[in-house]
C-alpha atoms as a PDB file:
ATOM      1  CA  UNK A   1     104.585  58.901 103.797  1.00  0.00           C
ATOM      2  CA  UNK A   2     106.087  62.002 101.800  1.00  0.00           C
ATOM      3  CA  UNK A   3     105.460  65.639 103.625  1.00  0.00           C
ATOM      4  CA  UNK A   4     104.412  68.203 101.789  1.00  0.00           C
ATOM      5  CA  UNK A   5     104.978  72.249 102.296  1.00  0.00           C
ATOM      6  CA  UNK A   6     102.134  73.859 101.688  1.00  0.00           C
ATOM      7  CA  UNK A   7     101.439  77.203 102.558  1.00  0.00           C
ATOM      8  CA  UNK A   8      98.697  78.911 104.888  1.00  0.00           C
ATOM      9  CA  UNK A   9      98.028  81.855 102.739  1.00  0.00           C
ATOM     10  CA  UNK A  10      94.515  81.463 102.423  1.00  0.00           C
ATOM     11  CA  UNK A  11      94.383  81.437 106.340  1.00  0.00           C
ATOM     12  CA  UNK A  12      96.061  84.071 106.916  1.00  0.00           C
ATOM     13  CA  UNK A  13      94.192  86.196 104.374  1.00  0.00           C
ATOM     14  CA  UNK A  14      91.045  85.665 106.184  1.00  0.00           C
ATOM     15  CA  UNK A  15      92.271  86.277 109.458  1.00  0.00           C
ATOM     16  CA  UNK A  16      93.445  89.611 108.546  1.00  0.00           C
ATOM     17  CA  UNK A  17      90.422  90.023 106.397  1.00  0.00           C
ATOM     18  CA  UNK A  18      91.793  90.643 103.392  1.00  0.00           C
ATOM     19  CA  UNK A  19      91.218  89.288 100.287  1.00  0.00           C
ATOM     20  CA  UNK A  20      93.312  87.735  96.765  1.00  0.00           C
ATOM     21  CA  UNK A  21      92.741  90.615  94.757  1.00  0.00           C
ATOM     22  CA  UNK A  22      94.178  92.889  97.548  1.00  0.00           C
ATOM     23  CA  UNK A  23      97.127  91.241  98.045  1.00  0.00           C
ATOM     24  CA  UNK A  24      97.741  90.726  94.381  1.00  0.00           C
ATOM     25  CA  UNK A  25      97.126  94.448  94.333  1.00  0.00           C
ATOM     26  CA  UNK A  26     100.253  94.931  97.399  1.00  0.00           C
ATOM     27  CA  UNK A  27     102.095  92.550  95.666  1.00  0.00           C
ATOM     28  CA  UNK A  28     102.018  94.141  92.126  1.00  0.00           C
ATOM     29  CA  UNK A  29     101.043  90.470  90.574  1.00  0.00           C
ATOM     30  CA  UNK A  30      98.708  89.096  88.631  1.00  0.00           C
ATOM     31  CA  UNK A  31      95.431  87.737  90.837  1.00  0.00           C
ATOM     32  CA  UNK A  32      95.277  84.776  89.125  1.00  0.00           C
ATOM     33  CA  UNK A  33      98.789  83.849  90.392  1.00  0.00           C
ATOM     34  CA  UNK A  34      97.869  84.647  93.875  1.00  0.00           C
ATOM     35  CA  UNK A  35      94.603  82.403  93.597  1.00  0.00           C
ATOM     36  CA  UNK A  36      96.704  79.238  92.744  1.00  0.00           C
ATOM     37  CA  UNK A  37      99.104  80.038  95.851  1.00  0.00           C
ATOM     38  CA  UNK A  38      96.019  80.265  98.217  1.00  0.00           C
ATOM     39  CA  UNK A  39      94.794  77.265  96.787  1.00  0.00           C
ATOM     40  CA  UNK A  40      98.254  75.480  96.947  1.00  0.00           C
ATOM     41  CA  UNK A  41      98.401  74.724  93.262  1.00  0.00           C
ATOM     42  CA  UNK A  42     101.390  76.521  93.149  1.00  0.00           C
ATOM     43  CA  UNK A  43     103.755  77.945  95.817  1.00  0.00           C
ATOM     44  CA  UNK A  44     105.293  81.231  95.536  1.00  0.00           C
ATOM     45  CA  UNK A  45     108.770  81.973  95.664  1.00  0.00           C
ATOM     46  CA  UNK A  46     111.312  82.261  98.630  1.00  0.00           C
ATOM     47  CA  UNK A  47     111.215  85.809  98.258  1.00  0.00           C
ATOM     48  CA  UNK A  48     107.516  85.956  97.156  1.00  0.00           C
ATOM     49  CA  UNK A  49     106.987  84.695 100.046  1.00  0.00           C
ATOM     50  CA  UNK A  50     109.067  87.012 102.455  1.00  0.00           C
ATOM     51  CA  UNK A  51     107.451  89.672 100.493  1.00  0.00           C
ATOM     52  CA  UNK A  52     103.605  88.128 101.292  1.00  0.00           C
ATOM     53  CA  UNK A  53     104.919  87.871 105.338  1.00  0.00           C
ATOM     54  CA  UNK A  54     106.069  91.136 105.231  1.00  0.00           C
ATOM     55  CA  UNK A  55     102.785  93.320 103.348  1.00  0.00           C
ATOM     56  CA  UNK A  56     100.308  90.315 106.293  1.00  0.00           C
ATOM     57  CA  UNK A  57     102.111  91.737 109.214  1.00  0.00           C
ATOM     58  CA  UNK A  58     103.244  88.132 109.730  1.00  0.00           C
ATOM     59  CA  UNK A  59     106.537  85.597 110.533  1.00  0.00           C
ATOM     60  CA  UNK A  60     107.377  83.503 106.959  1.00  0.00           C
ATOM     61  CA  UNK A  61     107.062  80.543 109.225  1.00  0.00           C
ATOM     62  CA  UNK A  62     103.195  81.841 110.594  1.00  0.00           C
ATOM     63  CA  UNK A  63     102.662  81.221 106.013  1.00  0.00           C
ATOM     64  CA  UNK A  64     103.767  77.489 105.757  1.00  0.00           C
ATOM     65  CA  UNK A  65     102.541  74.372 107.492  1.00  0.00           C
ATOM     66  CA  UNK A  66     103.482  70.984 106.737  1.00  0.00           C
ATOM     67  CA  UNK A  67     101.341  68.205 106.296  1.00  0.00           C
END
Protein backbone atom coordinates (compact mmCIF):
# COMPACT_ATOMS: atom_id res chain seq x y z
CA UNK A 1 0.00 0.00 0.00
CA UNK A 2 1.33 3.58 -1.12
CA UNK A 3 1.89 6.22 2.00
CA UNK A 4 0.78 9.33 1.69
CA UNK A 5 2.13 12.82 3.41
CA UNK A 6 -0.46 14.64 4.42
CA UNK A 7 -0.30 17.39 6.63
CA UNK A 8 -1.91 18.13 10.19
CA UNK A 9 -2.69 21.71 9.62
CA UNK A 10 -6.15 21.60 10.39
CA UNK A 11 -5.12 20.03 13.83
CA UNK A 12 -2.93 22.15 14.72
CA UNK A 13 -5.09 25.18 13.91
CA UNK A 14 -7.61 24.09 16.35
CA UNK A 15 -5.38 23.30 19.00
CA UNK A 16 -4.00 26.68 19.02
CA UNK A 17 -7.41 28.02 18.33
CA UNK A 18 -6.91 29.73 15.48
CA UNK A 19 -8.59 29.75 12.48
CA UNK A 20 -7.92 29.64 8.15
CA UNK A 21 -8.58 33.10 7.65
CA UNK A 22 -6.02 34.03 10.41
CA UNK A 23 -3.37 32.21 9.25
CA UNK A 24 -3.97 33.17 5.68
CA UNK A 25 -3.94 36.63 7.19
CA UNK A 26 -0.01 35.74 8.98
CA UNK A 27 0.81 34.18 5.98
CA UNK A 28 -0.05 37.04 3.51
CA UNK A 29 -2.03 34.33 1.16
CA UNK A 30 -5.03 33.93 -0.24
CA UNK A 31 -7.68 31.92 2.29
CA UNK A 32 -8.82 29.89 -0.22
CA UNK A 33 -5.30 28.41 -0.64
CA UNK A 34 -5.00 27.79 2.99
CA UNK A 35 -8.53 25.96 3.03
CA UNK A 36 -7.33 23.32 0.43
CA UNK A 37 -4.02 22.74 2.61
CA UNK A 38 -6.18 22.12 5.79
CA UNK A 39 -8.25 19.98 3.87
CA UNK A 40 -5.24 18.15 2.20
CA UNK A 41 -6.32 18.92 -1.33
CA UNK A 42 -3.25 20.50 -1.78
CA UNK A 43 0.00 20.66 0.26
CA UNK A 44 1.91 23.73 0.69
CA UNK A 45 5.34 24.24 -0.10
CA UNK A 46 8.66 23.23 1.72
CA UNK A 47 9.05 26.64 2.72
CA UNK A 48 5.26 27.34 3.06
CA UNK A 49 5.41 25.06 5.29
CA UNK A 50 8.47 26.15 7.52
CA UNK A 51 6.80 29.43 7.33
CA UNK A 52 3.17 27.83 8.76
CA UNK A 53 5.56 25.94 11.74
CA UNK A 54 7.15 28.94 12.44
CA UNK A 55 3.86 31.81 12.71
CA UNK A 56 1.91 27.97 15.01
CA UNK A 57 4.70 28.05 17.45
CA UNK A 58 5.33 24.50 16.21
CA UNK A 59 8.24 21.74 14.88
CA UNK A 60 7.63 21.21 10.73
CA UNK A 61 7.51 17.60 11.73
CA UNK A 62 4.50 18.39 14.70
CA UNK A 63 2.54 19.66 10.67
CA UNK A 64 2.88 16.30 8.72
CA UNK A 65 1.73 12.79 9.51
CA UNK A 66 1.83 9.95 7.31
CA UNK A 67 -0.77 7.66 6.64
Amino acid sequence: MERKMLNRIKIVLAEKDKTNKWLAEQLDKDPAMVSKWVTNKTQPSVETLIQIAKVLEVRVDDLLRTE
